[in-house]
C-alpha atoms as a PDB file:
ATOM      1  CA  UNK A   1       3.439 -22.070 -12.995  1.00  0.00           C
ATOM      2  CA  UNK A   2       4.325 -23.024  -9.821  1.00  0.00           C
ATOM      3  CA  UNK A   3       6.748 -25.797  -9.209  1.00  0.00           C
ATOM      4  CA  UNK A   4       5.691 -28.042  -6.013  1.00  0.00           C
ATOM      5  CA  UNK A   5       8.830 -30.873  -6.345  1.00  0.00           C
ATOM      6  CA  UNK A   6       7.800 -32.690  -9.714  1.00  0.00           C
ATOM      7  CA  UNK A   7       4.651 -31.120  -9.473  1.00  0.00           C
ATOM      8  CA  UNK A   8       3.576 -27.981 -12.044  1.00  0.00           C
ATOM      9  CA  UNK A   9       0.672 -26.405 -11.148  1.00  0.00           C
ATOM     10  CA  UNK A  10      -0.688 -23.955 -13.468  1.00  0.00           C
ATOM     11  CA  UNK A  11      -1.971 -20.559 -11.844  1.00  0.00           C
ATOM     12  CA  UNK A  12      -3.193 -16.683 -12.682  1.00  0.00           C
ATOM     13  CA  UNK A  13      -2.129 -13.719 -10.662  1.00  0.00           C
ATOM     14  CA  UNK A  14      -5.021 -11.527  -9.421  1.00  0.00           C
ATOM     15  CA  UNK A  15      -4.757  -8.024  -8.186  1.00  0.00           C
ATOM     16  CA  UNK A  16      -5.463  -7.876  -4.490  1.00  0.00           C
ATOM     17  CA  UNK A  17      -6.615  -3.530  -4.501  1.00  0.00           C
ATOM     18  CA  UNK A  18      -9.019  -1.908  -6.020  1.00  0.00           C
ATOM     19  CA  UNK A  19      -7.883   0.794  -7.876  1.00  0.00           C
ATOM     20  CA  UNK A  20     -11.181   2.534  -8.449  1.00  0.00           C
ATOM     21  CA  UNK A  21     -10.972   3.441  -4.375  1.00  0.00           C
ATOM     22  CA  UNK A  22      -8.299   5.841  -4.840  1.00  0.00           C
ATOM     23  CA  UNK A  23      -8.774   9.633  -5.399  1.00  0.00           C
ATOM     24  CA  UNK A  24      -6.177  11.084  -7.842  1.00  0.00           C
ATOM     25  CA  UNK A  25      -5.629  14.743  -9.233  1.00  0.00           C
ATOM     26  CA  UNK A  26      -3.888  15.563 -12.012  1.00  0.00           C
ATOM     27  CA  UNK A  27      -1.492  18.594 -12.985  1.00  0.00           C
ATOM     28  CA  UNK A  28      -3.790  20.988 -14.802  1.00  0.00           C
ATOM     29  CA  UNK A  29      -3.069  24.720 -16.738  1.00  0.00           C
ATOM     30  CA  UNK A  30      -5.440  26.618 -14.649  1.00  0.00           C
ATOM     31  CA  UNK A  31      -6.121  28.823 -17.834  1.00  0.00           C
ATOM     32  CA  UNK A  32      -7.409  26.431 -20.200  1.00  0.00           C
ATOM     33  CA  UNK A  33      -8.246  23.255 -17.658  1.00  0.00           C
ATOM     34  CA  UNK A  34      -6.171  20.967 -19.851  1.00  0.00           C
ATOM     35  CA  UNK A  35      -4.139  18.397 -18.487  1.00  0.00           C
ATOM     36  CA  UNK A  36      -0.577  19.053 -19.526  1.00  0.00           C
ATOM     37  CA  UNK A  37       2.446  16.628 -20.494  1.00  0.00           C
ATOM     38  CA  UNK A  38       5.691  15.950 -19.072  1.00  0.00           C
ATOM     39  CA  UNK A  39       8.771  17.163 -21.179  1.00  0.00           C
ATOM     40  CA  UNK A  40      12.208  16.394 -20.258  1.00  0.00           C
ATOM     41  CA  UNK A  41      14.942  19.197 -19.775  1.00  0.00           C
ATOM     42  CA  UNK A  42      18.458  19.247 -19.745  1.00  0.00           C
ATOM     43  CA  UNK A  43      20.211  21.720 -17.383  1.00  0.00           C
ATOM     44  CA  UNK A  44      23.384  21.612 -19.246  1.00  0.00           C
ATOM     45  CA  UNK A  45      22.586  22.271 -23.052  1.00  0.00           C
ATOM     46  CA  UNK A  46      19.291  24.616 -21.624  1.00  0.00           C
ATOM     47  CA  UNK A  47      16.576  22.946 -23.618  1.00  0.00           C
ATOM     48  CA  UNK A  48      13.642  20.519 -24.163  1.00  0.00           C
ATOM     49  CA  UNK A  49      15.094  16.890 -24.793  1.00  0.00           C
ATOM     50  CA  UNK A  50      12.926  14.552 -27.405  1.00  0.00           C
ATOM     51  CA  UNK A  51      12.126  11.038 -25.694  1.00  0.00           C
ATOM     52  CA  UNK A  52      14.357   9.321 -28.735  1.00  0.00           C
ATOM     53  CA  UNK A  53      17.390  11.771 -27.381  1.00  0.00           C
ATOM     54  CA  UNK A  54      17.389   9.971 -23.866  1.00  0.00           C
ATOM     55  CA  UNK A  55      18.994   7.109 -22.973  1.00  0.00           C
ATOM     56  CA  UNK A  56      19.039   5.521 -19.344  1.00  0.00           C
ATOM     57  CA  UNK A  57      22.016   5.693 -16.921  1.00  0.00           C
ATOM     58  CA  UNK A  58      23.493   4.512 -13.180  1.00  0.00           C
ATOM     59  CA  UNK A  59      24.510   7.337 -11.362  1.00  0.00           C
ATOM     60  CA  UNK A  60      27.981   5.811  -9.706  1.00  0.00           C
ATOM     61  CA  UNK A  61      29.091   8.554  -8.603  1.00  0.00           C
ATOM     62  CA  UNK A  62      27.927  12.561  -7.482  1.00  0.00           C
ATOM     63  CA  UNK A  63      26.793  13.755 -11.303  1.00  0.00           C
ATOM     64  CA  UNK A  64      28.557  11.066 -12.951  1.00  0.00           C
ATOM     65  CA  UNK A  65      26.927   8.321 -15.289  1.00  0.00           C
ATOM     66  CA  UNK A  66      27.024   5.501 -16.974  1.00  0.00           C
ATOM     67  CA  UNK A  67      25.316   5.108 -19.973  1.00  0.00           C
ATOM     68  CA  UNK A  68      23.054   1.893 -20.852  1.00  0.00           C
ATOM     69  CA  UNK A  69      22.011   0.939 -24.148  1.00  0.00           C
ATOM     70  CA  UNK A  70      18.697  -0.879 -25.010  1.00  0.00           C
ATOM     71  CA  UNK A  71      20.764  -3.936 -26.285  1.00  0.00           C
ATOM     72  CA  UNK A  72      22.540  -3.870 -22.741  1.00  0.00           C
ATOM     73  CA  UNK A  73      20.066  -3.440 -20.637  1.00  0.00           C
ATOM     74  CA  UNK A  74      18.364  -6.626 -21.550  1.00  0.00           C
ATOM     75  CA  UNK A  75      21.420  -8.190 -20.465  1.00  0.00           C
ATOM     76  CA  UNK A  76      20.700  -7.257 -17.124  1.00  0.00           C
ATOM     77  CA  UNK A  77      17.301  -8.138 -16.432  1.00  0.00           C
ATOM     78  CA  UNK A  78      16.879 -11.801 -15.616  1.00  0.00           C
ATOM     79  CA  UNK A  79      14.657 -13.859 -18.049  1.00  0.00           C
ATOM     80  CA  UNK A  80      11.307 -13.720 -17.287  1.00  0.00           C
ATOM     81  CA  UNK A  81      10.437 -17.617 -16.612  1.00  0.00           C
ATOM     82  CA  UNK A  82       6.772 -17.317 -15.615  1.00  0.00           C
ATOM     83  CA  UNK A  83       7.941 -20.241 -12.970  1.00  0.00           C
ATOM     84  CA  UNK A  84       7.364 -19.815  -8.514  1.00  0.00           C
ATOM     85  CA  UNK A  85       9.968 -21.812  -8.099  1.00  0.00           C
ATOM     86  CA  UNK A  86       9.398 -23.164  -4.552  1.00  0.00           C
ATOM     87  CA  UNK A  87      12.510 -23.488  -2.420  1.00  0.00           C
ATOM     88  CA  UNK A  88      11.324 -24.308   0.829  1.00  0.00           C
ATOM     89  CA  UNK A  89       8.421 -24.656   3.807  1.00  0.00           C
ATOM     90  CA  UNK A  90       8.277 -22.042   7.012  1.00  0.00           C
ATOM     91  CA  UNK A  91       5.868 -21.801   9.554  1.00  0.00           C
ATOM     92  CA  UNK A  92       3.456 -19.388   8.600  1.00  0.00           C
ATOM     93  CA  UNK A  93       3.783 -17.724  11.965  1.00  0.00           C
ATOM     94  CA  UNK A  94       7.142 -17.336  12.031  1.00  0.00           C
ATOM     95  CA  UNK A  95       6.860 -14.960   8.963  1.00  0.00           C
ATOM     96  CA  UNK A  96       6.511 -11.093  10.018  1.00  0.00           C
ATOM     97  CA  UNK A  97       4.568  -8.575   8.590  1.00  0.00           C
ATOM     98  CA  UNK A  98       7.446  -6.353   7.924  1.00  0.00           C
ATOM     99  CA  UNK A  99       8.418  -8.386   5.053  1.00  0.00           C
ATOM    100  CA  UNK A 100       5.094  -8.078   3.150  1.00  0.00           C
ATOM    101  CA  UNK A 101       5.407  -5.539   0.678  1.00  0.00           C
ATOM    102  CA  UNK A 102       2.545  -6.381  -2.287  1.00  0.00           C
ATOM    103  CA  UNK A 103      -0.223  -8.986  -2.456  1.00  0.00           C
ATOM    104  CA  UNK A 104      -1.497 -11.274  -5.085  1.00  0.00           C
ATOM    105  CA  UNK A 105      -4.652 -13.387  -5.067  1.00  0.00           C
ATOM    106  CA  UNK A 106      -3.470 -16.834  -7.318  1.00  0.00           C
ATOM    107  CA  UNK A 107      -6.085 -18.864  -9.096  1.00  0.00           C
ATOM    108  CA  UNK A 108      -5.873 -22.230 -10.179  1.00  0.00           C
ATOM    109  CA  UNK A 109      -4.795 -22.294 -14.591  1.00  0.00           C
ATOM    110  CA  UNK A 110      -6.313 -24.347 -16.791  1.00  0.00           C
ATOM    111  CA  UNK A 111      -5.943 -27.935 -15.749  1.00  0.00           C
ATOM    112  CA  UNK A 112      -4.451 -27.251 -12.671  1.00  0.00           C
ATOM    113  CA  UNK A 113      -7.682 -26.907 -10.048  1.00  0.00           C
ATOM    114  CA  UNK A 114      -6.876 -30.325  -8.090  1.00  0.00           C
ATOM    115  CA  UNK A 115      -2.904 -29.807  -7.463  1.00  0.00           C
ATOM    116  CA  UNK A 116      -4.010 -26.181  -6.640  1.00  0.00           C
ATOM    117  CA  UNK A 117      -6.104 -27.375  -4.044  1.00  0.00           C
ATOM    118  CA  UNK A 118      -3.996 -30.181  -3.179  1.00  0.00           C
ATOM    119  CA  UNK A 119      -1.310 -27.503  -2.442  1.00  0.00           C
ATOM    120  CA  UNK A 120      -3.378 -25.047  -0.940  1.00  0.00           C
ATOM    121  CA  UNK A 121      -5.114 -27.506   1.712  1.00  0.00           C
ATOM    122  CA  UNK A 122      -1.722 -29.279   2.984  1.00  0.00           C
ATOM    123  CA  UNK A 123      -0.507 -25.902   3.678  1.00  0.00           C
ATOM    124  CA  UNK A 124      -3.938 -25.136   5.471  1.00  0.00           C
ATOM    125  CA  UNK A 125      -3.614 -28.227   7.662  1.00  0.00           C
ATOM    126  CA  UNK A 126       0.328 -27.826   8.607  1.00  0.00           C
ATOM    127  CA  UNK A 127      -0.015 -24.279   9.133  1.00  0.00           C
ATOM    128  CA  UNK A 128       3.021 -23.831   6.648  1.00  0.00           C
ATOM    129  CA  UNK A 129       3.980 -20.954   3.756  1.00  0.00           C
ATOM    130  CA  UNK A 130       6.005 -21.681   0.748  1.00  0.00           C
ATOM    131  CA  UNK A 131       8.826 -19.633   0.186  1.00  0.00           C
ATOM    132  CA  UNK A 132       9.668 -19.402  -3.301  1.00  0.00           C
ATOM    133  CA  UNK A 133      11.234 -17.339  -6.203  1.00  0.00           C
ATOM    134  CA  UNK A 134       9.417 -15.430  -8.997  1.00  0.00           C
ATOM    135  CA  UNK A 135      11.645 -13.785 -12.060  1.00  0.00           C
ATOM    136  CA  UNK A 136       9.000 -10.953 -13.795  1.00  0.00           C
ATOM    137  CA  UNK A 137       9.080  -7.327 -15.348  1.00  0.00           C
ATOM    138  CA  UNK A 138      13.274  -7.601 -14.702  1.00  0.00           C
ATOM    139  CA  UNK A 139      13.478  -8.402 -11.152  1.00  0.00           C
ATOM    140  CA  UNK A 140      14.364 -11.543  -9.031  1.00  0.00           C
ATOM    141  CA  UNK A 141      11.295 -11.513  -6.347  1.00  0.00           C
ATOM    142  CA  UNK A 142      11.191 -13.571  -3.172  1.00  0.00           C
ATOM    143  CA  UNK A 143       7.784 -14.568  -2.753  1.00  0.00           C
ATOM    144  CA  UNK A 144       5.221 -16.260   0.251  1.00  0.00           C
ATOM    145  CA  UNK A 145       2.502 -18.196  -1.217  1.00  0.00           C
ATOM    146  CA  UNK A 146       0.174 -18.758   1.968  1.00  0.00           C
ATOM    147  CA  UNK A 147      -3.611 -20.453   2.402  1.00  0.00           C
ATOM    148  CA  UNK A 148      -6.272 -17.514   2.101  1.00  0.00           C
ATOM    149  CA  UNK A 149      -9.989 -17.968   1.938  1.00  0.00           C
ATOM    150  CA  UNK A 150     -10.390 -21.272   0.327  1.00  0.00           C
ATOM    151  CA  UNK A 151      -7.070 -20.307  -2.151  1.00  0.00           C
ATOM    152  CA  UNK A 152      -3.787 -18.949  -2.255  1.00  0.00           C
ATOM    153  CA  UNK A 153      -2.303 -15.701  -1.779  1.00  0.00           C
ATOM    154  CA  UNK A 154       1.380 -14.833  -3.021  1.00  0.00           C
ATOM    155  CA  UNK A 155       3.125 -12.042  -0.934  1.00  0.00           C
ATOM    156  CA  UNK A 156       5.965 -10.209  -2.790  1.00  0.00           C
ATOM    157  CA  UNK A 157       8.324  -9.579   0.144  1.00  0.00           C
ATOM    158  CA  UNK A 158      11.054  -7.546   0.593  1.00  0.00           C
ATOM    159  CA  UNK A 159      14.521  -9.194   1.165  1.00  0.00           C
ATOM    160  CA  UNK A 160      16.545  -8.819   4.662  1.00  0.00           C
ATOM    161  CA  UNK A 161      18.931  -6.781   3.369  1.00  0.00           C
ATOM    162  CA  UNK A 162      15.886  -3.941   2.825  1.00  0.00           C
ATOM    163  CA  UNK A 163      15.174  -3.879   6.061  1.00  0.00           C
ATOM    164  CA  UNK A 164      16.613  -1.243   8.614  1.00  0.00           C
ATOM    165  CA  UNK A 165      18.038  -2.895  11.596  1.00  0.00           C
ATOM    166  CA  UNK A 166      15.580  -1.708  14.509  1.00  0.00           C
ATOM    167  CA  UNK A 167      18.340  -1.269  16.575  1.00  0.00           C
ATOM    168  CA  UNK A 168      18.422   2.400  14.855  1.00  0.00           C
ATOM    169  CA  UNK A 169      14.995   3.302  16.533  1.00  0.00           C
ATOM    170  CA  UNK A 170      15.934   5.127  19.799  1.00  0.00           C
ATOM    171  CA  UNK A 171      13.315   4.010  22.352  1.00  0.00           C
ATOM    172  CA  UNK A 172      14.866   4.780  25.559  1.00  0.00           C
ATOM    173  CA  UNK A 173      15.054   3.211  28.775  1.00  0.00           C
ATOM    174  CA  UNK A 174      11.672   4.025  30.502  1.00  0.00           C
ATOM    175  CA  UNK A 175      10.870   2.291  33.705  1.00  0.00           C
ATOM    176  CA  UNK A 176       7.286   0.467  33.595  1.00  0.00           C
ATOM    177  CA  UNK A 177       5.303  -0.188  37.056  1.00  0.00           C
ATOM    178  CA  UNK A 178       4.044  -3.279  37.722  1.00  0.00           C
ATOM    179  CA  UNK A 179       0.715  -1.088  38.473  1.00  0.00           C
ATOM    180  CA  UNK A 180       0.567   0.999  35.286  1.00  0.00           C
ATOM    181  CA  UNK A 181       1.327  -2.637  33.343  1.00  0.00           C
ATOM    182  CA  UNK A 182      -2.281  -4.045  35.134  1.00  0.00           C
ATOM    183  CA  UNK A 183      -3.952  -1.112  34.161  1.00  0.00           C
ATOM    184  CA  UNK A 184      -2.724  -0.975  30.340  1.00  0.00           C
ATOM    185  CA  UNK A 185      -3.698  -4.958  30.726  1.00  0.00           C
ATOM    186  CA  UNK A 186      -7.487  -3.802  31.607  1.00  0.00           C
ATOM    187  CA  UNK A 187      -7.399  -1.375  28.959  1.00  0.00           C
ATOM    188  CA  UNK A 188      -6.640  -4.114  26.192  1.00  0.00           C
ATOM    189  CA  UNK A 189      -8.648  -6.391  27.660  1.00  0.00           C
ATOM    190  CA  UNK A 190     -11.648  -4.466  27.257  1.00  0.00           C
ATOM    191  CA  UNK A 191     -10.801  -3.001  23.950  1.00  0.00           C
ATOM    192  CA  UNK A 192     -10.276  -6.452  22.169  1.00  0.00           C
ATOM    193  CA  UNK A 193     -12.509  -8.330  20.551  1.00  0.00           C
ATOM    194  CA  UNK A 194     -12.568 -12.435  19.142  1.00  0.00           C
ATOM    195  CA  UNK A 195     -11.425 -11.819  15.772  1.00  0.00           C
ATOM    196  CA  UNK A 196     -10.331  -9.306  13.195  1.00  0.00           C
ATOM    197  CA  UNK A 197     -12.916  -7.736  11.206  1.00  0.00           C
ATOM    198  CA  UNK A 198     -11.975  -4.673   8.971  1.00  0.00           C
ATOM    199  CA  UNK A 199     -15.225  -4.223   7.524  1.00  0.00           C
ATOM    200  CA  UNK A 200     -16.629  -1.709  10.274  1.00  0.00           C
ATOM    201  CA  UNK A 201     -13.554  -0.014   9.063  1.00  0.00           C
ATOM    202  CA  UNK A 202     -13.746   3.065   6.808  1.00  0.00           C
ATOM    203  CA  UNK A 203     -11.505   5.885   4.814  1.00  0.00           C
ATOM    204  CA  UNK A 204     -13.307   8.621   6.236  1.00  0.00           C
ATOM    205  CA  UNK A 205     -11.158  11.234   4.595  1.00  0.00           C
ATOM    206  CA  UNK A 206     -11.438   9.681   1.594  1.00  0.00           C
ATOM    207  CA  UNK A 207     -15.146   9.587   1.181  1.00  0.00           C
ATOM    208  CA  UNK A 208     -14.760  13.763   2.629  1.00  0.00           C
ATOM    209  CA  UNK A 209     -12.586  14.164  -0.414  1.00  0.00           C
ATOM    210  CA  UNK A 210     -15.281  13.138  -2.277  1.00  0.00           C
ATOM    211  CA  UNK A 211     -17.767  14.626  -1.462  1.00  0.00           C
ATOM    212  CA  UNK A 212     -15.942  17.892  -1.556  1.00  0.00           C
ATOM    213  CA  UNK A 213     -14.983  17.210  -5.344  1.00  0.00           C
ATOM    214  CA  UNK A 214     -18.625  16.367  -6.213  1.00  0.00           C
ATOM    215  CA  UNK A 215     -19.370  19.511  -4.530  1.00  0.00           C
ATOM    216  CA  UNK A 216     -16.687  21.568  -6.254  1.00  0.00           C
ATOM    217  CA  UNK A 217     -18.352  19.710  -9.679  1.00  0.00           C
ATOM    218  CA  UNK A 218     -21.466  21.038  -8.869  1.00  0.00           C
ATOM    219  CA  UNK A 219     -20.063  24.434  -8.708  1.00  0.00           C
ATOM    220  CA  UNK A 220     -19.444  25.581  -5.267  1.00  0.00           C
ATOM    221  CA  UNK A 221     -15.689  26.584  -4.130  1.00  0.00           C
ATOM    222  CA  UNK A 222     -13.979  25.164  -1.150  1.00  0.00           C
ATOM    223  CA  UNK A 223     -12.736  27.046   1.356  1.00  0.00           C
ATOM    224  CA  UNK A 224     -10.193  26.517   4.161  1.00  0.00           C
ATOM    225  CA  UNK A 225     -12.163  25.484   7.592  1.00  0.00           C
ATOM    226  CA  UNK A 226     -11.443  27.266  10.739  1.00  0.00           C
ATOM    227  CA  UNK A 227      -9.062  24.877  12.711  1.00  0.00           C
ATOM    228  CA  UNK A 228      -9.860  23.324  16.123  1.00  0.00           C
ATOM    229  CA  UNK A 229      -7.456  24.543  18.978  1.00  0.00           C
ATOM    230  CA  UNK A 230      -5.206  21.972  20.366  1.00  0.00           C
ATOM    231  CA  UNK A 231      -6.537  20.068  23.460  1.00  0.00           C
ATOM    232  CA  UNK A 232      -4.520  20.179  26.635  1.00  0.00           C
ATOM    233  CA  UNK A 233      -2.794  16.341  26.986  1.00  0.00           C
ATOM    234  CA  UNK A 234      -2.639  14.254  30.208  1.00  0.00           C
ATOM    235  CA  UNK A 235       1.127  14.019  30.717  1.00  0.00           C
ATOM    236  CA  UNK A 236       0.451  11.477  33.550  1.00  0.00           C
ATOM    237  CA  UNK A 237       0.631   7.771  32.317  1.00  0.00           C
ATOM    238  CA  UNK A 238      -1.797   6.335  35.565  1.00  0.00           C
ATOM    239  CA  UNK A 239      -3.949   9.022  34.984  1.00  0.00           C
ATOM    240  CA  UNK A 240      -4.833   8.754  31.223  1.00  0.00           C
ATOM    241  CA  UNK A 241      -5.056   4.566  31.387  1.00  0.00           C
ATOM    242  CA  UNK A 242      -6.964   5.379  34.688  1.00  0.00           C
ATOM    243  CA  UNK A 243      -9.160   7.634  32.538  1.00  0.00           C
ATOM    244  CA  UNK A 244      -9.132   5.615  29.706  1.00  0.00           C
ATOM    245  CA  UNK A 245     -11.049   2.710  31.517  1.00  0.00           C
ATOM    246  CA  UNK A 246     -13.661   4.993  33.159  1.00  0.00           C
ATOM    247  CA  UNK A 247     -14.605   5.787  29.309  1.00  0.00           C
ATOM    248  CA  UNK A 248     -14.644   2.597  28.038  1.00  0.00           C
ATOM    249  CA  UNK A 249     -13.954   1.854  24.514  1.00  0.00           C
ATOM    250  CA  UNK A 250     -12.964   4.537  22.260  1.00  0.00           C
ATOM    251  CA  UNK A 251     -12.861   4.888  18.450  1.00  0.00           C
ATOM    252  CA  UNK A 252     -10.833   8.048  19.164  1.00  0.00           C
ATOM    253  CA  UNK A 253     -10.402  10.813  16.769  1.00  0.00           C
ATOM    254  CA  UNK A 254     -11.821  10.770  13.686  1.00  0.00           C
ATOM    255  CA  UNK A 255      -9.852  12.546  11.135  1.00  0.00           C
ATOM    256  CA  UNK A 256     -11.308  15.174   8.575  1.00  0.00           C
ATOM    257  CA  UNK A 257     -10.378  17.684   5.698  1.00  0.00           C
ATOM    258  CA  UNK A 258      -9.523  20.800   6.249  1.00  0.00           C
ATOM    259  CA  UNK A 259     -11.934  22.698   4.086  1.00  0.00           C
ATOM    260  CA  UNK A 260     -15.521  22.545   3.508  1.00  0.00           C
ATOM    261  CA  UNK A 261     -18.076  23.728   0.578  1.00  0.00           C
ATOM    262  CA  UNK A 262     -19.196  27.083  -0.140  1.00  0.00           C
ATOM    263  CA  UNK A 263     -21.874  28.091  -2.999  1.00  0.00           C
ATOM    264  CA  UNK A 264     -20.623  30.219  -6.206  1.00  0.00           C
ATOM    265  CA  UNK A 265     -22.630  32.297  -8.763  1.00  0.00           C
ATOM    266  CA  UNK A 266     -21.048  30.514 -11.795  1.00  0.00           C
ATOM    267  CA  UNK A 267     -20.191  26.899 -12.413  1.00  0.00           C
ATOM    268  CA  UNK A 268     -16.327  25.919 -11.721  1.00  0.00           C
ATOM    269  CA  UNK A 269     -14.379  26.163 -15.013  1.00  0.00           C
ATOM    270  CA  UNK A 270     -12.884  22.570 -15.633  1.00  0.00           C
ATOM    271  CA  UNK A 271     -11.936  23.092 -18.845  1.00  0.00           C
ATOM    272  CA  UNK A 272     -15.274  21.021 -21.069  1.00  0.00           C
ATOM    273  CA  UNK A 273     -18.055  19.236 -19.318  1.00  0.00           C
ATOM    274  CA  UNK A 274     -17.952  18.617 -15.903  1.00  0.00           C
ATOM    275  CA  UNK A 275     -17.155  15.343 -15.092  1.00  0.00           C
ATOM    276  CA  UNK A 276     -18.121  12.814 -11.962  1.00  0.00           C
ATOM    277  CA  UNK A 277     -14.612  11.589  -9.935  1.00  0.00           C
ATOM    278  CA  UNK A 278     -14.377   7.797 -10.958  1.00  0.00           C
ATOM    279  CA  UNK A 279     -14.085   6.987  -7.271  1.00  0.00           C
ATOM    280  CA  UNK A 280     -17.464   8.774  -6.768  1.00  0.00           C
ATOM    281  CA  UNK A 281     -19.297   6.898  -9.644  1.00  0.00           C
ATOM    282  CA  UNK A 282     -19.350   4.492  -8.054  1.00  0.00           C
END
């Protein structure tokens, strides 16, 4: 529910990734092909502890705890109040990426598709984000709900104090030429385009990884590729933007895995059937 002055406006949360896109592998026992299980050990007593044995603890100081119960723990999680408590209006431009840390798509509730828009468009017009609070899963958040497509987005962002001061990034004190400047200028100029546009825009490595697993399903065995020697670098600045504009646009270097395909007599063992990846079901 979000809370817009008097006004409630009933919402859903929405996953913003796609899970299915990711390529995941598993701890395996190479004998059987069986997944295997996690089992907790203490150091100290030298043996397997039972889940019901554990109990959770704040380290406060070097191997020293403090021991939580159930009952107590609960006291320190916030009540979940389902509410995005709105607190106040920035200008969406004023907001930096750097304090965007997980995305949700929102979707008007039942009842609640006119205030939705209602909210949605004066934020649109003014060019204005919400920030606002959002108590779930035992955590305060501080949230940005911001226009997006013909909706709302809510950004979980990361508080100030979780940001590094960049004043701890050494950069130097390098001279820049008015000349070099005007050429880097040319070199952006002819690189840009009107708008973003992601879509041309692909996980190369991924889909390599892929195919190498479907590969490896099919029963061939990867090896190791022979790699690439390193190419010798310009060192001088004029030079590589002067070289870089005689090339013209780039999509520079494409990165690949290190391995490639090779055919077996017998099928790879993977413990039962072979299965497809779930990413390359799809």
């Amino acid at each position: 529910m979000i809370s817009f002055g008097l006004v409630a406006i009933p919402v859903k949360l929405y996953g913003t990734g796609e899970s299915a896109a990711s390529v995941r592998f598993n701890m395996v026992h190479a004998e059987c092909g069986t997944r295997v299980k996690y089992r907790f050990y203490c150091p100290t007593d030298d043996r397997l502890v039972e889940r019901e044995d554990l109990s959770k603890g704040y380290e406060f100081a070097k191997g020293q705890f403090v021991l939580f119960s159930d009952e107590e723990l609960k006291v320190l999680q916030p009540e979940a109040t389902n509410a995005i408590e709105i607190s106040e209006f920035v200008p969406l431009e004023d907001v930096d990426p750097i304090f965007f840390e997980k995305s949700y798509y929102l979707g008007p509730g039942q009842g609640g598709d006119k205030p939705y828009k209602l909210l949605s468009q004066v934020m649109r017009e003014t060019s204005r984000a919400a920030l606002a609070r959002y108590a779930a899963r035992g955590k305060n958040y501080l949230v940005l709900l911001r226009p997006f497509e013909s909706g709302l987005i809510m950004q979980q962002l990361r508080y100030s104090d979780d940001i590094r001061a960049f004043d701890e990034v050494p950069i130097g004190d390098a001279e820049i030429s008015e000349a070099e400047l005007d050429l880097a200028r040319q070199l952006v100029e002819q690189s840009s385009k009107k708008a973003f546009d992601p879509t041309p825009y692909r996980d190369e490595v991924r889909e390599q990884i892929i195919e190498l697993i479907e590969r490896k399903v099919q029963g061939e065995e990867i090896v190791a590729a022979p790699e690439e020697s390193p190419k010798a670098q310009v060192i001088d600045l004029m030079e590589a933007l002067k070289a870089s504009l005689g090339e013209g646009p780039s999509a520079g270097a494409r990165p690949s895995v290190k391995g490639k395909a090779r055919k077996r007599p017998k099928r790879a063992t993977t413990g039962g059937k072979a299965k497809r990846p779930k990413s390359a079901a799809k």
